[in-house]
Protein backbone atom coordinates (compact mmCIF):
# COMPACT_ATOMS: atom_id res chain seq x y z
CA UNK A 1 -44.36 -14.16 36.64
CA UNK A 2 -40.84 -14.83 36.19
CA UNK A 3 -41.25 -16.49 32.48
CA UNK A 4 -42.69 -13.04 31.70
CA UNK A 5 -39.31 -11.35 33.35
CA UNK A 6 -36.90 -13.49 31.48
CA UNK A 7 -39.05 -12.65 28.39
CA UNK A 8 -38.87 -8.94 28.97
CA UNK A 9 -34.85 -9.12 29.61
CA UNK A 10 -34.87 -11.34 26.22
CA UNK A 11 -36.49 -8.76 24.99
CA UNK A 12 -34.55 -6.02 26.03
CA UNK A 13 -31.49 -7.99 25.37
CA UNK A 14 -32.20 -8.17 21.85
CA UNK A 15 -33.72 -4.36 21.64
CA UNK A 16 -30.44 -3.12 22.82
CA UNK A 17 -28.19 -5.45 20.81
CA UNK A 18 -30.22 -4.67 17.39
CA UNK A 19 -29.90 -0.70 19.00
CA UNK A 20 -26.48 -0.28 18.74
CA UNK A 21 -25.80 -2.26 15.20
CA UNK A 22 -27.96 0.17 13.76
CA UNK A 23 -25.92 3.00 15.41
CA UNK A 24 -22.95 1.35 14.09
CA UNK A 25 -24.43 1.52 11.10
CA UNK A 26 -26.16 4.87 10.86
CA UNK A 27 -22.71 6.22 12.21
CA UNK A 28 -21.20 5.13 9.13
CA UNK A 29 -24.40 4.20 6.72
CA UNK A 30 -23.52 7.19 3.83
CA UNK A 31 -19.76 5.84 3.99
CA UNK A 32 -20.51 2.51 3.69
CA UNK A 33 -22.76 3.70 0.89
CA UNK A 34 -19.87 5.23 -0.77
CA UNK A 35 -17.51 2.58 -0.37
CA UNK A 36 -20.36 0.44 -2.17
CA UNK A 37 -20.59 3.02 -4.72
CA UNK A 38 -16.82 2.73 -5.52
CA UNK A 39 -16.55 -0.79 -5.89
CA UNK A 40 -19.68 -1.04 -7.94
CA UNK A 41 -17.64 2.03 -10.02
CA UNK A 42 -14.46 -0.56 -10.08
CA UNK A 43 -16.50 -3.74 -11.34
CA UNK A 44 -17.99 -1.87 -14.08
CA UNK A 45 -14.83 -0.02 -15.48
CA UNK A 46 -13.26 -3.92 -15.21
CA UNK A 47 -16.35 -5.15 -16.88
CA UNK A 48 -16.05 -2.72 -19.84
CA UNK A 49 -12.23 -2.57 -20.20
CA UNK A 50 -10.59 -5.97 -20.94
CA UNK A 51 -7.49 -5.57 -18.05
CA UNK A 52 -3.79 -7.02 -18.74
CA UNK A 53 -2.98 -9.20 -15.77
CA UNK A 54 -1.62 -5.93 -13.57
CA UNK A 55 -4.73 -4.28 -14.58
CA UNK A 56 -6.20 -7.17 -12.66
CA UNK A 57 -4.05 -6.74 -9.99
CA UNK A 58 -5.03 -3.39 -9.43
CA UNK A 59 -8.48 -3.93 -9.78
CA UNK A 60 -8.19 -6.88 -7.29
CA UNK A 61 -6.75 -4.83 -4.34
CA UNK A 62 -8.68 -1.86 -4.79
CA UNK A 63 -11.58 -4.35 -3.91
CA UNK A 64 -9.76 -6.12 -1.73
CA UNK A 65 -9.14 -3.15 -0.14
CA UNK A 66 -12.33 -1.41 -0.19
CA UNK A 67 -14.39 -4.61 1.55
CA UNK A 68 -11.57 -4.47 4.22
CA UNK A 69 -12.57 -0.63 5.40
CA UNK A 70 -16.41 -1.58 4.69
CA UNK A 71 -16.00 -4.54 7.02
CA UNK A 72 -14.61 -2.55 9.92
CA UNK A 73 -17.14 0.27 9.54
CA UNK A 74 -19.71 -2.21 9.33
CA UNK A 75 -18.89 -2.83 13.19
CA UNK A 76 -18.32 0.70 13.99
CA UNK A 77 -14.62 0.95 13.55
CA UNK A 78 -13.24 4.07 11.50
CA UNK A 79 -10.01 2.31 10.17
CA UNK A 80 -7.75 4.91 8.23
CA UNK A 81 -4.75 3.18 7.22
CA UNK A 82 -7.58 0.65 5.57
CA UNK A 83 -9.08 3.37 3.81
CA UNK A 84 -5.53 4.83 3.18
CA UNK A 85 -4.45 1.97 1.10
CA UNK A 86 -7.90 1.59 -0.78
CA UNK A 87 -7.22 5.31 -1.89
CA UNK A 88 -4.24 4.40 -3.11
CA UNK A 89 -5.46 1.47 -5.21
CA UNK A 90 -8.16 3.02 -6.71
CA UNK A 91 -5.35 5.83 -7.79
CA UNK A 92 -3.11 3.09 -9.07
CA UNK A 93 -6.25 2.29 -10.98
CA UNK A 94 -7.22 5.43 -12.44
CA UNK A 95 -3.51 6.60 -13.38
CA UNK A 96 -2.12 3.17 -14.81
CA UNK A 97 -5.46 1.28 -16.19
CA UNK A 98 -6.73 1.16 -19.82
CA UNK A 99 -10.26 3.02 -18.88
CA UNK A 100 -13.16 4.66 -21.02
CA UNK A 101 -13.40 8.60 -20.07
CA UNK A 102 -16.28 7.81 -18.39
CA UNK A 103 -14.78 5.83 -16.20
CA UNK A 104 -12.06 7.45 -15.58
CA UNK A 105 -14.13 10.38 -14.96
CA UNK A 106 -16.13 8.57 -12.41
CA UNK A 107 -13.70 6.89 -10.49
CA UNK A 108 -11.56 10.12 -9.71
CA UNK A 109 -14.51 11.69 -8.11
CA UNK A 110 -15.08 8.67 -6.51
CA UNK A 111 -11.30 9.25 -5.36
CA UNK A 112 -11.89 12.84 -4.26
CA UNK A 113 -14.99 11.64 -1.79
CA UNK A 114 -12.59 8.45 -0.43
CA UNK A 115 -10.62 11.75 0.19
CA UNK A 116 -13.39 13.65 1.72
CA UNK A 117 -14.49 10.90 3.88
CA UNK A 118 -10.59 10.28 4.93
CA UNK A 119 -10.00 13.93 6.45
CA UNK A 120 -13.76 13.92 7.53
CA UNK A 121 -13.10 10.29 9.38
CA UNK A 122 -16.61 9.76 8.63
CA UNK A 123 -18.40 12.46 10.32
CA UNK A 124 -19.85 14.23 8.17
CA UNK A 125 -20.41 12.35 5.37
């Protein structure tokens, strides 16, 4: 009788630990699949656009930046100044790096939802 008790609370344990990472997640799920969006967005424009070593740079903390915020929404955590300085990367990016139209084009509407998802801290995105 008591194995099945400490089976059913191992159970339960687990039920309510796997329970709230998924509300963690689905709390933040679209963001965090915008914030992938954006950095798959960055690796291509990098890919296609031969960067000067500040190119680079900006490239690199944009990134950086980005997987910082991701990490801290990935437990839950709404962290603004994060997202705050990946904006600004990705800005640094699109103003002062060589980039097709295309991508130029792409990553400033990515921009304008890292916007939308800053003044909507998440919620309704």
């Amino acid at each position: 009788m008591r194995m099945i008790s400490r089976r059913r609370f191992a159970l339960a344990t687990l039920f309510l630990a796997g329970a709230s990472l998924v509300c963690a997640q689905g709390r933040y799920g679209e963001a965090r699949g915008l914030v992938s969006r954006v950095q798959n967005d960055l690796r291509r424009a990098e890919r296609f656009t031969p960067p000067s070593e500040k190119e680079k740079e900006r490239f690199h903390n944009a990134q950086h930046h980005l997987s910082e915020f991701d990490e801290k929404l990935s437990r839950g955590q709404f962290d603004k100044d994060k997202l705050d300085e990946a904006i600004d990367d990705v800005k640094n990016v699109v103003e002062n790096n060589t980039l097709s139209a295309r991508d130029r084009d792409v990553l400033s509407r990515d921009l304008g939802e890292l916007r939308e998802l800053r003044r909507t801290r998440g919620n309704s995105y």
